[in-house]
PDB file of N, CA and C in Angstrom:
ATOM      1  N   UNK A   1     124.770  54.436 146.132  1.00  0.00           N
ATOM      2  CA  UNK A   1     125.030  53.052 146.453  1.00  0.00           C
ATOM      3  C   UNK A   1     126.522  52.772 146.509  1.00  0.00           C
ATOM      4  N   UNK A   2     127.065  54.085 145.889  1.00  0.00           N
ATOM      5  CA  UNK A   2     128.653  53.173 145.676  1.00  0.00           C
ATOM      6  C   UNK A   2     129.457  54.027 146.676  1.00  0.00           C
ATOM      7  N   UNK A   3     128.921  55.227 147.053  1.00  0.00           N
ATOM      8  CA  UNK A   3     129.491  55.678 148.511  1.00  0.00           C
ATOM      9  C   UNK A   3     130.285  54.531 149.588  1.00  0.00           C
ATOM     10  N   UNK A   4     131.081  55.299 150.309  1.00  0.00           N
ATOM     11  CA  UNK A   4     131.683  54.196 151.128  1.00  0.00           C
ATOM     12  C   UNK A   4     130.635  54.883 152.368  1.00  0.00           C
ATOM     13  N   UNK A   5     130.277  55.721 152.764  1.00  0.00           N
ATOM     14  CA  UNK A   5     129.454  55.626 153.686  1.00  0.00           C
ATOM     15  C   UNK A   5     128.063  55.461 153.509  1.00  0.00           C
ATOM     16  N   UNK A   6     127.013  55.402 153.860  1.00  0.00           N
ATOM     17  CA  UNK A   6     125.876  55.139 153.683  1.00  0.00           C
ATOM     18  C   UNK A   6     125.223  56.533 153.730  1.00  0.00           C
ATOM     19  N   UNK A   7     124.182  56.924 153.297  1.00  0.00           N
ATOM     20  CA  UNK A   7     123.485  58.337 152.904  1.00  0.00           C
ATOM     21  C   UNK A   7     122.919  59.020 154.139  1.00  0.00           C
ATOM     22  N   UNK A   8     122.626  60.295 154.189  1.00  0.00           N
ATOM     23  CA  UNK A   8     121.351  60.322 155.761  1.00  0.00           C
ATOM     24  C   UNK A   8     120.014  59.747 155.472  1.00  0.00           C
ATOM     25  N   UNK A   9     119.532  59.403 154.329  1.00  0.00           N
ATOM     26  CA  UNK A   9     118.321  58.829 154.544  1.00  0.00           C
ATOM     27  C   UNK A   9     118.328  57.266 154.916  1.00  0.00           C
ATOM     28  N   UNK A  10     119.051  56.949 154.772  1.00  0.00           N
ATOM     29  CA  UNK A  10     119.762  55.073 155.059  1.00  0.00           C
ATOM     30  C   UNK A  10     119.744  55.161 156.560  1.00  0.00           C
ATOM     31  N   UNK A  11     120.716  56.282 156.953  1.00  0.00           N
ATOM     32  CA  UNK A  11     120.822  56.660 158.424  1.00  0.00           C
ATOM     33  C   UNK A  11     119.712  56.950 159.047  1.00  0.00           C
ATOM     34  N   UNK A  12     118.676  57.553 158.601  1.00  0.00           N
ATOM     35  CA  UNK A  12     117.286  58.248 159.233  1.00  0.00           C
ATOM     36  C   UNK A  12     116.476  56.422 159.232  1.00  0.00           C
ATOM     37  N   UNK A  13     116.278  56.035 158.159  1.00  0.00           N
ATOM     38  CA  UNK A  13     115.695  54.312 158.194  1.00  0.00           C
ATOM     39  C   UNK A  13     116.327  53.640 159.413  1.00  0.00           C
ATOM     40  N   UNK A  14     117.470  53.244 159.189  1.00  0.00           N
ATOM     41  CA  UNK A  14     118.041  52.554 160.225  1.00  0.00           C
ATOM     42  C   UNK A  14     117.745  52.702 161.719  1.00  0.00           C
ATOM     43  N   UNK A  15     117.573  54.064 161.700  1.00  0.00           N
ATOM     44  CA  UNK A  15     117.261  54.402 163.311  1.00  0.00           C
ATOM     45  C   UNK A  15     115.723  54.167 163.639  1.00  0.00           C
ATOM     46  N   UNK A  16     114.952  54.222 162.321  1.00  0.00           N
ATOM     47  CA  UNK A  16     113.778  53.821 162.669  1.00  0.00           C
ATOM     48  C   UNK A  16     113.443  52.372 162.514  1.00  0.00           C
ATOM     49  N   UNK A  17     114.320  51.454 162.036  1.00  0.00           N
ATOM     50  CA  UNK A  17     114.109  49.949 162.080  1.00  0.00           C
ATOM     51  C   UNK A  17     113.308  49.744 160.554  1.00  0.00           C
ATOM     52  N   UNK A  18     113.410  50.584 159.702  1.00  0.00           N
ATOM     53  CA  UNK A  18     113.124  50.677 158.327  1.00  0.00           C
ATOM     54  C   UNK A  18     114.313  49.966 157.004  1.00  0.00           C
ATOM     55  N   UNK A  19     115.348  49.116 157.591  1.00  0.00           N
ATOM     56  CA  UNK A  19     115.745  49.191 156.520  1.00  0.00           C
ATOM     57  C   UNK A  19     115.375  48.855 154.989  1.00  0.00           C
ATOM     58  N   UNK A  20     114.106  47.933 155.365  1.00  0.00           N
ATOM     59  CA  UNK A  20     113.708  47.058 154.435  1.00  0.00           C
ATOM     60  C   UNK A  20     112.925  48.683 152.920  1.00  0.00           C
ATOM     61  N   UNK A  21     112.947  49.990 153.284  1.00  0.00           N
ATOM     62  CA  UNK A  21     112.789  50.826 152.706  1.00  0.00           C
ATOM     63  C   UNK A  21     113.600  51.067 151.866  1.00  0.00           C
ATOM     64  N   UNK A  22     115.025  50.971 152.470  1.00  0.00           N
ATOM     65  CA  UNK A  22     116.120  51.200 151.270  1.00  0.00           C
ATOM     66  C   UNK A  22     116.754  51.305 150.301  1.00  0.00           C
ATOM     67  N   UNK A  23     117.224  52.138 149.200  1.00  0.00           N
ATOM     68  CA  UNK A  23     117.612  51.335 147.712  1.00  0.00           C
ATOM     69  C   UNK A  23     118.554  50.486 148.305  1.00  0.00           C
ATOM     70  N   UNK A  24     119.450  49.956 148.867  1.00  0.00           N
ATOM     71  CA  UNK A  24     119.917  48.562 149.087  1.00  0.00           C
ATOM     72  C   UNK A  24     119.421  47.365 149.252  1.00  0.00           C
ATOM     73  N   UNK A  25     117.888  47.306 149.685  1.00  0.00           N
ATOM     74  CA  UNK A  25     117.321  46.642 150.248  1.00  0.00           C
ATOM     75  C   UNK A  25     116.204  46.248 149.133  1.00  0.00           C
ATOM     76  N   UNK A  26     116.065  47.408 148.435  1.00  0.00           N
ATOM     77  CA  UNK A  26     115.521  47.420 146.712  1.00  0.00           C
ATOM     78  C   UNK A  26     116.277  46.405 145.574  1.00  0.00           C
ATOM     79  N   UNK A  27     117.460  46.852 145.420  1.00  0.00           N
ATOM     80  CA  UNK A  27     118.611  45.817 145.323  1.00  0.00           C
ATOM     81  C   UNK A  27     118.648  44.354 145.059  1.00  0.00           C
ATOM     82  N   UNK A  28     118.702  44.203 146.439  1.00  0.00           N
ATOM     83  CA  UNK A  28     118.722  42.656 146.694  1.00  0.00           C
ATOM     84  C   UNK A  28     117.721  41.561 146.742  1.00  0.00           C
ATOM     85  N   UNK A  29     116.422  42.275 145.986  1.00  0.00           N
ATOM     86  CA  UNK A  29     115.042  41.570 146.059  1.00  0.00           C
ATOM     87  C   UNK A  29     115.113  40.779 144.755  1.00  0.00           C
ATOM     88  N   UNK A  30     114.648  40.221 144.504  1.00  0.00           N
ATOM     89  CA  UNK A  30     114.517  38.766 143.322  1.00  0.00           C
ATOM     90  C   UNK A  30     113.952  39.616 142.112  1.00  0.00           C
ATOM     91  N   UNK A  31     113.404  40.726 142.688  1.00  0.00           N
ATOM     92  CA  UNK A  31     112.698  40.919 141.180  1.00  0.00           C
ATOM     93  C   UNK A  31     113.629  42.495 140.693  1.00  0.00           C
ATOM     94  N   UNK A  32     114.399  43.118 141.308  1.00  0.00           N
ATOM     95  CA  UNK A  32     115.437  43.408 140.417  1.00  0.00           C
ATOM     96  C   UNK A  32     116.945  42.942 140.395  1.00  0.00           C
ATOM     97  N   UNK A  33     117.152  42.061 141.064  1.00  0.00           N
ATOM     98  CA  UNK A  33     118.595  41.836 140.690  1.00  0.00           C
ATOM     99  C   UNK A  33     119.191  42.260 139.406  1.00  0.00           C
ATOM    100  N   UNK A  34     118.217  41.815 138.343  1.00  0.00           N
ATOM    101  CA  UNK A  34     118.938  41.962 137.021  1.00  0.00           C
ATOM    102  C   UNK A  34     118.878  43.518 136.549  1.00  0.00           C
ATOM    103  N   UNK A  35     118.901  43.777 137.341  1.00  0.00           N
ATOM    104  CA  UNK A  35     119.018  45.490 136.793  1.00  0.00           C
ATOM    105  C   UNK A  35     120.499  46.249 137.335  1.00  0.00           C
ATOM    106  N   UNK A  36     120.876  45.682 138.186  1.00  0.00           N
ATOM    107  CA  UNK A  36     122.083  45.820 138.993  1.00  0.00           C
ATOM    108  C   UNK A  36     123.049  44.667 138.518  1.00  0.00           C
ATOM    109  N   UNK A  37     124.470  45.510 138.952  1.00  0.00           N
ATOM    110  CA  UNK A  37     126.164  44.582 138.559  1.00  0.00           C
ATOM    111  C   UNK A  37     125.898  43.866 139.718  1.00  0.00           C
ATOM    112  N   UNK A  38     126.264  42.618 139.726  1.00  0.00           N
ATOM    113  CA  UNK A  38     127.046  41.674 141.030  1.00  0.00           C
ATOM    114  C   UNK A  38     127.488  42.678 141.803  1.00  0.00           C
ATOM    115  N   UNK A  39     128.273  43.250 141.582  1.00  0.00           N
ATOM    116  CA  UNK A  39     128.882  44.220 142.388  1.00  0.00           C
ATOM    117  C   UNK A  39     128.162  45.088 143.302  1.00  0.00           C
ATOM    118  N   UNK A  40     127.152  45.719 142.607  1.00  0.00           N
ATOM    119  CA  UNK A  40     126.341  46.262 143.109  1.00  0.00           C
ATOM    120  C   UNK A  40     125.429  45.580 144.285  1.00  0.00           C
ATOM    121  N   UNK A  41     125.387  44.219 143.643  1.00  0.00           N
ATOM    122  CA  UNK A  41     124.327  43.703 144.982  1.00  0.00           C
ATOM    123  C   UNK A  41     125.401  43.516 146.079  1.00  0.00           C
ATOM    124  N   UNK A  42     126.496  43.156 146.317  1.00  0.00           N
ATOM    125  CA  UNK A  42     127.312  42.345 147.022  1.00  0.00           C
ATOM    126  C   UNK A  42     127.406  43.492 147.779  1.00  0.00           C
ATOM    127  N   UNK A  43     127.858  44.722 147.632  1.00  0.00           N
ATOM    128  CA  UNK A  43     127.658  46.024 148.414  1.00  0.00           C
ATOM    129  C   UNK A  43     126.377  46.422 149.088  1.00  0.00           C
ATOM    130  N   UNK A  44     125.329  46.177 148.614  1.00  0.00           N
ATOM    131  CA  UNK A  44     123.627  46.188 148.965  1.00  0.00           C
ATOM    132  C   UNK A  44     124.150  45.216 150.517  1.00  0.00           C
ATOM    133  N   UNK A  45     124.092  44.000 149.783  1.00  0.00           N
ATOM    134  CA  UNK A  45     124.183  42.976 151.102  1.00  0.00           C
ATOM    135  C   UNK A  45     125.023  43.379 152.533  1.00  0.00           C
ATOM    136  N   UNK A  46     125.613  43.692 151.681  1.00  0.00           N
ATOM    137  CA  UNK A  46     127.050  43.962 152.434  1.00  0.00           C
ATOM    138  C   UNK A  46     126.783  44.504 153.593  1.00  0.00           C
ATOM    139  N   UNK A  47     126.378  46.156 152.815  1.00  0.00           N
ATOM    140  CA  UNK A  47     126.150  47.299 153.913  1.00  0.00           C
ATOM    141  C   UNK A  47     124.772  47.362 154.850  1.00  0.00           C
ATOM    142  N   UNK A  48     123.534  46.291 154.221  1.00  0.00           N
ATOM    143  CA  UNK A  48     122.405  45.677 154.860  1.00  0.00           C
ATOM    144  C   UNK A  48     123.214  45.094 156.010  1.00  0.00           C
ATOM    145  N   UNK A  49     123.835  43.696 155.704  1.00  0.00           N
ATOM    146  CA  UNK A  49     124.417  43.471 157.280  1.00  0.00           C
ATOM    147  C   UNK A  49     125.220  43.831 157.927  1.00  0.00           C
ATOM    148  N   UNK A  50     126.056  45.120 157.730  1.00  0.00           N
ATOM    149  CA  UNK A  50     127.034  45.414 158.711  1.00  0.00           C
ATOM    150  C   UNK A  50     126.183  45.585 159.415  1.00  0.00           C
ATOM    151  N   UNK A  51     124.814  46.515 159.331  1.00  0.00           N
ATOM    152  CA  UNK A  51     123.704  47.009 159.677  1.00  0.00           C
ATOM    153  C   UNK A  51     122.454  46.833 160.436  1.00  0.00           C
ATOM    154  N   UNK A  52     122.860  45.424 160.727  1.00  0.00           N
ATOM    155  CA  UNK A  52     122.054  44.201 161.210  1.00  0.00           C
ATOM    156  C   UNK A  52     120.695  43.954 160.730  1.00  0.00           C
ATOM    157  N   UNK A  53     120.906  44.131 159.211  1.00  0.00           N
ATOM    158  CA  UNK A  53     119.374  43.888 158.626  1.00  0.00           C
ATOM    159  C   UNK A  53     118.901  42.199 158.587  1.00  0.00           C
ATOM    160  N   UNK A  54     119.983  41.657 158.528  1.00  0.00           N
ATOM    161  CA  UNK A  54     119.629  40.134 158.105  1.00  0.00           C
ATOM    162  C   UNK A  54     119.338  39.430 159.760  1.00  0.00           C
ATOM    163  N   UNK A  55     119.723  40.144 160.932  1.00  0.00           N
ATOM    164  CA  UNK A  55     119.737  39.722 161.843  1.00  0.00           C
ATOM    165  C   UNK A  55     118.454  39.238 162.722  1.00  0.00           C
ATOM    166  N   UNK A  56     117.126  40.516 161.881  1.00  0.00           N
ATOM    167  CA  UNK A  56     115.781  40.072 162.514  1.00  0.00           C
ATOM    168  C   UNK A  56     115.351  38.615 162.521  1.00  0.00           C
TER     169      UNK A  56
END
């Protein structure tokens, strides 16, 4: 997660329109936030929308 690039399995999702599979996407769901730093989610989000996850 704390990579500056994203993993090949992030990469293999993405191409299939899977992001919602992701540990980033794991992340940013209501029912673990609290298991993760701020930090951690803000990077989740982050790299979700460079990604155009929020865009569907």
């Amino acid at each position: 997660m704390r990579a500056t690039s994203p993993s090949s399995g992030f990469s293999v999702l993405w191409e299939k329109g899977r992001l919602d599979l992701t540990a980033e996407a794991l992340i940013i769901r209501g029912e673990f936030v609290d298991l993760f730093s701020e930090d951690d989610i803000k990077r989740a989000a982050q790299r979700l929308a460079y990604h155009g996850f929020f865009d569907r």
